[in-house]
PDB file of N, CA and C in Angstrom:
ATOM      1  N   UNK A   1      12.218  10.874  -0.241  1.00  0.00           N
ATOM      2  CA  UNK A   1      11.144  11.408  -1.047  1.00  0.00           C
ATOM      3  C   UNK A   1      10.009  11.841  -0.121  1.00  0.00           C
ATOM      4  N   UNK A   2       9.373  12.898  -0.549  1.00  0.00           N
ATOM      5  CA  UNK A   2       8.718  13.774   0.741  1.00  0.00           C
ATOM      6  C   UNK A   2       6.991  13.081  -0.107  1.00  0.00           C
ATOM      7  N   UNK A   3       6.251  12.233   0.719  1.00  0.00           N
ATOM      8  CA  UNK A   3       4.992  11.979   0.677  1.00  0.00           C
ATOM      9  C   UNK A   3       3.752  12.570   1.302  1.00  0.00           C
ATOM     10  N   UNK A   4       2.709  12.566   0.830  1.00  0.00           N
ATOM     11  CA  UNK A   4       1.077  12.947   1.753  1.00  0.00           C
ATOM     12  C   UNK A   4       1.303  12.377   3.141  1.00  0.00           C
ATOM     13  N   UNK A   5       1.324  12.920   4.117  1.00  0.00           N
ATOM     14  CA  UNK A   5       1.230  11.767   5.245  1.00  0.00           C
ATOM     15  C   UNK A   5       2.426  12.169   6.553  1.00  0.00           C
ATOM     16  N   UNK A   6       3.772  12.225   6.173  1.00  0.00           N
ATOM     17  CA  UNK A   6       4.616  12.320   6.143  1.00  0.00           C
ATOM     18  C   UNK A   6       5.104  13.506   6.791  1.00  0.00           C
ATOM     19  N   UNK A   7       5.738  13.129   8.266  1.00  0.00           N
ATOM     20  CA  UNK A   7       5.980  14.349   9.446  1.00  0.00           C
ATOM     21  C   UNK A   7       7.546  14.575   8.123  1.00  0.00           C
ATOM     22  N   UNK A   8       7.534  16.349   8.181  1.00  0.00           N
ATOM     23  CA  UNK A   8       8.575  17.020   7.932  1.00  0.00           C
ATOM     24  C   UNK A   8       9.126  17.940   8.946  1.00  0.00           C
ATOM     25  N   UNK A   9      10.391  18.545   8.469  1.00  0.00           N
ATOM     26  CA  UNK A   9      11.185  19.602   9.447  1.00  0.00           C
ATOM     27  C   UNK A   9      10.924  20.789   8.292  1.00  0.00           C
ATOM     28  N   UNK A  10      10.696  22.305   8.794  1.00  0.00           N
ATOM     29  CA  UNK A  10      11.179  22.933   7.859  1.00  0.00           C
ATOM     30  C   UNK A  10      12.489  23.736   8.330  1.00  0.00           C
ATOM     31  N   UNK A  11      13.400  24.023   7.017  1.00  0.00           N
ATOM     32  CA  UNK A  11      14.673  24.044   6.475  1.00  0.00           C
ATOM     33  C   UNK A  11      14.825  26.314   6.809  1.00  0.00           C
ATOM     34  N   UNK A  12      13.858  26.617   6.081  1.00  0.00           N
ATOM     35  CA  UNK A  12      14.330  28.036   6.305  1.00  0.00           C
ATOM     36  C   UNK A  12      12.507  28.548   6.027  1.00  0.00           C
ATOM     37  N   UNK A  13      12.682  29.982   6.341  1.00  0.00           N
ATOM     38  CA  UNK A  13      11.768  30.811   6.367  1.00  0.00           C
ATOM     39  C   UNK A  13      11.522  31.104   7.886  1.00  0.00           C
ATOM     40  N   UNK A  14      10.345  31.790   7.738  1.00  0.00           N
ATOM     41  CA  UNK A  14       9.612  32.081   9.044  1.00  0.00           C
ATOM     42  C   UNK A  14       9.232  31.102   9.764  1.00  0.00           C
ATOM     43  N   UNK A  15       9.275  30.111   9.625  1.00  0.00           N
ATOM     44  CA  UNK A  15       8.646  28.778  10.401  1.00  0.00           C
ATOM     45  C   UNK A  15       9.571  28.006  10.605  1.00  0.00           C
ATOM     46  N   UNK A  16      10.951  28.371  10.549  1.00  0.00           N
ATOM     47  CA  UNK A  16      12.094  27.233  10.381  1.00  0.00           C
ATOM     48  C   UNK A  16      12.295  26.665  11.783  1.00  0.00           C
ATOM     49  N   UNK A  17      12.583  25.086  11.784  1.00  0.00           N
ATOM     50  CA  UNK A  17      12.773  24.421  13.569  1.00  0.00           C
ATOM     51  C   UNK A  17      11.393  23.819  13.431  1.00  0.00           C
ATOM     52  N   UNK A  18      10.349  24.015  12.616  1.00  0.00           N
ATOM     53  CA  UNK A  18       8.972  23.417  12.865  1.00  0.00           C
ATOM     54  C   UNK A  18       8.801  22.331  12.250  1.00  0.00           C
ATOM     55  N   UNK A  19       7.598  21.687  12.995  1.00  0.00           N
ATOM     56  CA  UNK A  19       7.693  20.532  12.535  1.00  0.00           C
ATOM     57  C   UNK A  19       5.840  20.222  12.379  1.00  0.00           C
ATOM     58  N   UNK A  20       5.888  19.485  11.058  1.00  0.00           N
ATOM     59  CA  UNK A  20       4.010  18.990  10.403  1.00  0.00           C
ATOM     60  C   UNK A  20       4.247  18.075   9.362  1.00  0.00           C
ATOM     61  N   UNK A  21       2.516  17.669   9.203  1.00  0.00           N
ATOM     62  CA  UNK A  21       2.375  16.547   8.399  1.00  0.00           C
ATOM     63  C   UNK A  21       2.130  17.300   7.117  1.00  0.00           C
ATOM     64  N   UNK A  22       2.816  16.567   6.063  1.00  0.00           N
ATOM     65  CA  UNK A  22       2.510  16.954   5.028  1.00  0.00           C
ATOM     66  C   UNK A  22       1.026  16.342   4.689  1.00  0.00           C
ATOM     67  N   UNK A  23       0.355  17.382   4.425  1.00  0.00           N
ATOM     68  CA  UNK A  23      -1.465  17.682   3.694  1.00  0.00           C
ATOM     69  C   UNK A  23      -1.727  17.846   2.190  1.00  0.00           C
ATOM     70  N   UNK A  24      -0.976  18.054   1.667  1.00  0.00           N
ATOM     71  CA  UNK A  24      -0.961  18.242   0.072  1.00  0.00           C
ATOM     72  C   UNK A  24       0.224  18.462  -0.718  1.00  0.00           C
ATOM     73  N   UNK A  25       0.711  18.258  -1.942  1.00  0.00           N
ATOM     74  CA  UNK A  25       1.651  18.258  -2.635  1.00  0.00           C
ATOM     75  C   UNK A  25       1.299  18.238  -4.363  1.00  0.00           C
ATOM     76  N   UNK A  26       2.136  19.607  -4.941  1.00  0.00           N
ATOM     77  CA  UNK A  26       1.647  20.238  -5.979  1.00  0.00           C
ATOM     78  C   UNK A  26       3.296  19.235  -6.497  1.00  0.00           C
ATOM     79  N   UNK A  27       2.881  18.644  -7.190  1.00  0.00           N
ATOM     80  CA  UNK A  27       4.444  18.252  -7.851  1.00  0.00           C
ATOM     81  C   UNK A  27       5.319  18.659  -9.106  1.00  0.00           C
ATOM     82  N   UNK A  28       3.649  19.679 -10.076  1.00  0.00           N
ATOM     83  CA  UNK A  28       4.334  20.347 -11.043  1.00  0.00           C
ATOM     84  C   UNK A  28       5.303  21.952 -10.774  1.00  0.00           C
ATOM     85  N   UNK A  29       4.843  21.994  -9.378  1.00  0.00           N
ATOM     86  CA  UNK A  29       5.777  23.134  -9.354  1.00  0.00           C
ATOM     87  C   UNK A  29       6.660  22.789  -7.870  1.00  0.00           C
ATOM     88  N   UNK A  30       6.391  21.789  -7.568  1.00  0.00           N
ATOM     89  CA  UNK A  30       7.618  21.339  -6.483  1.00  0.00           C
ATOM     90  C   UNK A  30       7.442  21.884  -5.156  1.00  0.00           C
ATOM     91  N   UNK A  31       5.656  21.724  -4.834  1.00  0.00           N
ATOM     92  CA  UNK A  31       5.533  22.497  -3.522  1.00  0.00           C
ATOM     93  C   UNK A  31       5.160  21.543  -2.853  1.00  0.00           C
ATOM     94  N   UNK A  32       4.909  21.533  -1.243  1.00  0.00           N
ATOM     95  CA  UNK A  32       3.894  21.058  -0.599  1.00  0.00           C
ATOM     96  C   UNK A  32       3.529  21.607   0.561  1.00  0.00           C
ATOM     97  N   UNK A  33       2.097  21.281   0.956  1.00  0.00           N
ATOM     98  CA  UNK A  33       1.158  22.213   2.326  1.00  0.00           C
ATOM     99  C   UNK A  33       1.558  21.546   3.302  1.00  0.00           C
ATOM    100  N   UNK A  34       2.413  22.008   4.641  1.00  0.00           N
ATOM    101  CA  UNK A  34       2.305  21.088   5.742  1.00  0.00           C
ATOM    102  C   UNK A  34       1.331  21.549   6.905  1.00  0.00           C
ATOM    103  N   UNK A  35       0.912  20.815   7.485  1.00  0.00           N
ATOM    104  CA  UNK A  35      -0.163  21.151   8.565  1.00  0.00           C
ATOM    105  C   UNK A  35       0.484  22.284   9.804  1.00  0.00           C
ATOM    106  N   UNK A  36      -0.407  23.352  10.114  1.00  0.00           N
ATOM    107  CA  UNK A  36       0.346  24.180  11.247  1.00  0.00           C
ATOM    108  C   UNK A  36       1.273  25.269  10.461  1.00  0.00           C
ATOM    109  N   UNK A  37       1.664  25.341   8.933  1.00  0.00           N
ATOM    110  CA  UNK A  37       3.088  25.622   9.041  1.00  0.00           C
ATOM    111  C   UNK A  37       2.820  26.796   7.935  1.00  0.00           C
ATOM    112  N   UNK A  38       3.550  28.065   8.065  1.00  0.00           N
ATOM    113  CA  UNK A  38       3.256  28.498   6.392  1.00  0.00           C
ATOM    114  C   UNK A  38       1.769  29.603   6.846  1.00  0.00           C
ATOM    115  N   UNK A  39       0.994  29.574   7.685  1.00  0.00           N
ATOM    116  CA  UNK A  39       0.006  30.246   7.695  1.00  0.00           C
ATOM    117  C   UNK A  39      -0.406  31.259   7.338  1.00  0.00           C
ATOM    118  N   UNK A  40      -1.142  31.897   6.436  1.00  0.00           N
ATOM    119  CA  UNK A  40      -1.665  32.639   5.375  1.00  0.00           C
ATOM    120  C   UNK A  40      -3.327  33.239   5.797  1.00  0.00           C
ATOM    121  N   UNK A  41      -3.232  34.815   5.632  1.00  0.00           N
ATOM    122  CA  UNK A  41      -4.741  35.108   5.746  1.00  0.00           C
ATOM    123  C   UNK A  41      -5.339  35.320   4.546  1.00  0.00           C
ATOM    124  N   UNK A  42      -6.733  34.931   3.920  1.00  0.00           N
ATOM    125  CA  UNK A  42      -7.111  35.042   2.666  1.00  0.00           C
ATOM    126  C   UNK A  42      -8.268  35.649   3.123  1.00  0.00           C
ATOM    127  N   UNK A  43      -8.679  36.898   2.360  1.00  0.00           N
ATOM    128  CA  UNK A  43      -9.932  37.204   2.233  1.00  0.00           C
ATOM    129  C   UNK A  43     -11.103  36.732   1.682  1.00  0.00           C
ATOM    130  N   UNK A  44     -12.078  36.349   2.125  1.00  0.00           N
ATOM    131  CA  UNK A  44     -13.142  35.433   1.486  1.00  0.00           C
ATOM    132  C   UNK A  44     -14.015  36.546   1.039  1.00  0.00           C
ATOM    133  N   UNK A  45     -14.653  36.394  -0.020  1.00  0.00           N
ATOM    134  CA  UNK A  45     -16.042  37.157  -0.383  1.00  0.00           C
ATOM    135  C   UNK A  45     -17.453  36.401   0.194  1.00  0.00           C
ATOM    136  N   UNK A  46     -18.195  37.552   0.312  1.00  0.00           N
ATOM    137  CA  UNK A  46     -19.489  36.689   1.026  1.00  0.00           C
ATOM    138  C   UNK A  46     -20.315  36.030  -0.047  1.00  0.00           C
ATOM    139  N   UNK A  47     -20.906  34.724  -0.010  1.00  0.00           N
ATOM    140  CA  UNK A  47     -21.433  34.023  -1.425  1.00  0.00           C
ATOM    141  C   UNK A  47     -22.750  33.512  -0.794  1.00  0.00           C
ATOM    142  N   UNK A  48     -23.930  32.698  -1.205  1.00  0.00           N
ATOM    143  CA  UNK A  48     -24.780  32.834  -0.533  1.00  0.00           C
ATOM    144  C   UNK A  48     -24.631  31.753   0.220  1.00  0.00           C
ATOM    145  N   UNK A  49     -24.349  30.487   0.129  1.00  0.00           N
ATOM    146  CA  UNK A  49     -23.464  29.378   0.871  1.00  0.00           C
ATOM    147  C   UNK A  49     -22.378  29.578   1.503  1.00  0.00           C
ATOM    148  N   UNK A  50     -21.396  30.998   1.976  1.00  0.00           N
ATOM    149  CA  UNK A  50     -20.421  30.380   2.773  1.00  0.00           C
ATOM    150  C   UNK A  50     -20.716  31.955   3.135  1.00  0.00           C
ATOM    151  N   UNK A  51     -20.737  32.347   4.387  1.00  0.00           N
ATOM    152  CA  UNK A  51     -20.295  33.484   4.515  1.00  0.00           C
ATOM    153  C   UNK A  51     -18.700  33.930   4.514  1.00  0.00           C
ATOM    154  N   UNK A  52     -18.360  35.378   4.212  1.00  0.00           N
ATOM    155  CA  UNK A  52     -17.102  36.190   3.919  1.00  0.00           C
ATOM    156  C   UNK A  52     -16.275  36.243   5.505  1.00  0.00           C
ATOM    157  N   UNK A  53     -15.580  37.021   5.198  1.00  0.00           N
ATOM    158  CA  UNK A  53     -14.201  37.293   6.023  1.00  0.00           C
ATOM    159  C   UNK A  53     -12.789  36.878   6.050  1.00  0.00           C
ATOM    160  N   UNK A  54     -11.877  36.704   7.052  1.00  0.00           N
ATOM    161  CA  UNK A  54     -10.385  36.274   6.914  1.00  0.00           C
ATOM    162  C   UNK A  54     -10.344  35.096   7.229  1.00  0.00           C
ATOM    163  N   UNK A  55      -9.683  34.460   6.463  1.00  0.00           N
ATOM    164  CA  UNK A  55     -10.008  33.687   6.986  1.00  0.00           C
ATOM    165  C   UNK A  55      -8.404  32.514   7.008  1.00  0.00           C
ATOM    166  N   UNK A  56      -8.048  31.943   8.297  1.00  0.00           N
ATOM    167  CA  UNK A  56      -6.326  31.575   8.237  1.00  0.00           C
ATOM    168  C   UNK A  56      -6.106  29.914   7.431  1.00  0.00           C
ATOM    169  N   UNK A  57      -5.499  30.149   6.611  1.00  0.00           N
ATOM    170  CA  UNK A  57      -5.208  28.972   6.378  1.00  0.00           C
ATOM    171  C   UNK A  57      -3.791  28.591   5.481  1.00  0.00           C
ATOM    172  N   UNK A  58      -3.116  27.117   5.641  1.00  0.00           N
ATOM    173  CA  UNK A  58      -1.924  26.779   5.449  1.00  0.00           C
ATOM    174  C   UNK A  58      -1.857  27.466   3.891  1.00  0.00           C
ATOM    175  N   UNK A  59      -0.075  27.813   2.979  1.00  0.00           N
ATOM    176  CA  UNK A  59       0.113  27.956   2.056  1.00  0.00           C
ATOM    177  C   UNK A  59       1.408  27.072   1.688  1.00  0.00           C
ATOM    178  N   UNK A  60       1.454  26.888   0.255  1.00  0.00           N
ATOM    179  CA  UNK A  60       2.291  25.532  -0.487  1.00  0.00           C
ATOM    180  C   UNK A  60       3.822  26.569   0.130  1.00  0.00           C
ATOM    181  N   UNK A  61       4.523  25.398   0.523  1.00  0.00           N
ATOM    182  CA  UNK A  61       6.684  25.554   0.742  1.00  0.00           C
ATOM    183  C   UNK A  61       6.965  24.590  -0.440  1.00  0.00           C
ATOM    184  N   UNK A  62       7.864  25.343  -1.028  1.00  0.00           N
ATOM    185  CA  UNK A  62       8.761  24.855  -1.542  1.00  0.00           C
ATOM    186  C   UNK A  62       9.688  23.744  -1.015  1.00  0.00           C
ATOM    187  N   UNK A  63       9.735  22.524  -1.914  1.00  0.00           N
ATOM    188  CA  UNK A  63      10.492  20.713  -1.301  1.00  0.00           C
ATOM    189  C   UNK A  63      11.656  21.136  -0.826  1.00  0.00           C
ATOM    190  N   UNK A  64      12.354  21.996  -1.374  1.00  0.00           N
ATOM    191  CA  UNK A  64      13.433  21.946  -0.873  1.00  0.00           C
ATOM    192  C   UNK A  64      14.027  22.790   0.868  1.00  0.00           C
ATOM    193  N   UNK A  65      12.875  23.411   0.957  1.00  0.00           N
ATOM    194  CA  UNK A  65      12.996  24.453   2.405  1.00  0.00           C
ATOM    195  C   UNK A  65      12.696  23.038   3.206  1.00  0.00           C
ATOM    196  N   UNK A  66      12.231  21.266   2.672  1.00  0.00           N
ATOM    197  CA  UNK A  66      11.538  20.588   3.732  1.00  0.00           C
ATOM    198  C   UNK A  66      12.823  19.391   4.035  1.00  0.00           C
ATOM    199  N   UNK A  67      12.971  18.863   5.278  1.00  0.00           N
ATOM    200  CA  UNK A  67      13.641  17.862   5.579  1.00  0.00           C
ATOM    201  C   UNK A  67      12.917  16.976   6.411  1.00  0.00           C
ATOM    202  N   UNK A  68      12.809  15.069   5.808  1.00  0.00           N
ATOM    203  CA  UNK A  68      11.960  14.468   6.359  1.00  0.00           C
ATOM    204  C   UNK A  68      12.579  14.309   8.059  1.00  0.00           C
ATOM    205  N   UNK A  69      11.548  13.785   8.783  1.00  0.00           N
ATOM    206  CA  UNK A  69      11.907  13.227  10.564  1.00  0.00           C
ATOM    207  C   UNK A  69      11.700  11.969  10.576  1.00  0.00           C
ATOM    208  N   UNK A  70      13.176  11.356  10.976  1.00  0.00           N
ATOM    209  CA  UNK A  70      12.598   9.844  10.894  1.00  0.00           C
ATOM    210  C   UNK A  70      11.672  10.000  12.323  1.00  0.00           C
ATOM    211  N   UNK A  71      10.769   9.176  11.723  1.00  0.00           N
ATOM    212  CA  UNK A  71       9.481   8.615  12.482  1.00  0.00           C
ATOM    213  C   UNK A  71       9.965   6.795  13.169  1.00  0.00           C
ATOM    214  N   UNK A  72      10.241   6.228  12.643  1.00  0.00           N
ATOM    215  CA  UNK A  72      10.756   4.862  12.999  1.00  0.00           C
ATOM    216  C   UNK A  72      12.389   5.422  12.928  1.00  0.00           C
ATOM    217  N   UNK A  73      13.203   5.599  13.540  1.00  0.00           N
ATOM    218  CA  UNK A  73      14.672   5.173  13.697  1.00  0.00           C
ATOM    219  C   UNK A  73      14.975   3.858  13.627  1.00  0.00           C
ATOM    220  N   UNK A  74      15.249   3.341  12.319  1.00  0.00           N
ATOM    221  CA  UNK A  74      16.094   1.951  12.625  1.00  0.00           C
ATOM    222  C   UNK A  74      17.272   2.394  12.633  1.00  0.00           C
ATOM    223  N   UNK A  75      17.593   1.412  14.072  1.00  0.00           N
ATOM    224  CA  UNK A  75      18.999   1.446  14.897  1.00  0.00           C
ATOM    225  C   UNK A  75      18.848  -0.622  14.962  1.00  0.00           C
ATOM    226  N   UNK A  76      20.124  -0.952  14.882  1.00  0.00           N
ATOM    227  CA  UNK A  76      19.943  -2.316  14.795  1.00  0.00           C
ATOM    228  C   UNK A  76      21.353  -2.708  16.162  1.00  0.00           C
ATOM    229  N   UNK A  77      20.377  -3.519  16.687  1.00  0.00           N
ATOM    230  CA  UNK A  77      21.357  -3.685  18.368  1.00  0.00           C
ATOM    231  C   UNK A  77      22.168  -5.004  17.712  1.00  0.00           C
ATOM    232  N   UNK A  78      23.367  -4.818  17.597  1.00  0.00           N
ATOM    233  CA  UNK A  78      24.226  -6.297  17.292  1.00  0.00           C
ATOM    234  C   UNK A  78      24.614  -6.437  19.084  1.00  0.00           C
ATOM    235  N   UNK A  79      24.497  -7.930  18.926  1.00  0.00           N
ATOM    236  CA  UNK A  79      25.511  -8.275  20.650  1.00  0.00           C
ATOM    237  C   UNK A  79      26.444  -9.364  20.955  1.00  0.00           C
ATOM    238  N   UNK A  80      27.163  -9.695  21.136  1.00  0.00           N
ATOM    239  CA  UNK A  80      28.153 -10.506  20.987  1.00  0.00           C
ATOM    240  C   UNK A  80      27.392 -11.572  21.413  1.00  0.00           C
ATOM    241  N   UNK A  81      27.640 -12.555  20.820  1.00  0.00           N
ATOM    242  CA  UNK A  81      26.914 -14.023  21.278  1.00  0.00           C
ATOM    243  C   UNK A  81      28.500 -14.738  21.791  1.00  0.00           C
ATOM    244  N   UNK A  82      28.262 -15.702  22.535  1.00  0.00           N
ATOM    245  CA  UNK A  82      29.550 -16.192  23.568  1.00  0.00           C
ATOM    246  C   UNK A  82      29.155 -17.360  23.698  1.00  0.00           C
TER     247      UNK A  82
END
């Protein structure tokens, strides 16, 4: 199950082989933002608090383009006791 927090792989698109933390997750439509990944230019309008321009930032992938990375590998060492 893919959580907030949570290093992913992505699966296909333009970014495929990459790897980020998941930053947000829309669950009614089955997306989530990973950090680095997906990058998007949006035009801002100028307002009197923020000034305008392009400005780059992450956009929602679809769960299923994502595959988690184990972060902890449990591997369990058995050894013959004698």
């Amino acid at each position: 199950m893919i959580k907030k927090g949570l290093k992913v792989k992505i699966l296909a698109g333009r970014d495929k082989k990459k790897e980020g933390e998941v930053i947000e997750i829309d669950k009614s439509n089955n997306r989530a933002k990973v950090q680095g990944v997906n990058i998007v230019k949006k035009h801002v309008k100028t307002t009197k608090e923020k000034k305008g321009g392009i400005v780059s930032k992450e956009s929602f992938i679809h769960l299923s383009n994502l595959a988690l990375v184990d972060v902890k590998k449990k591997t369990k060492k058995t050894e013959a006791k004698k």
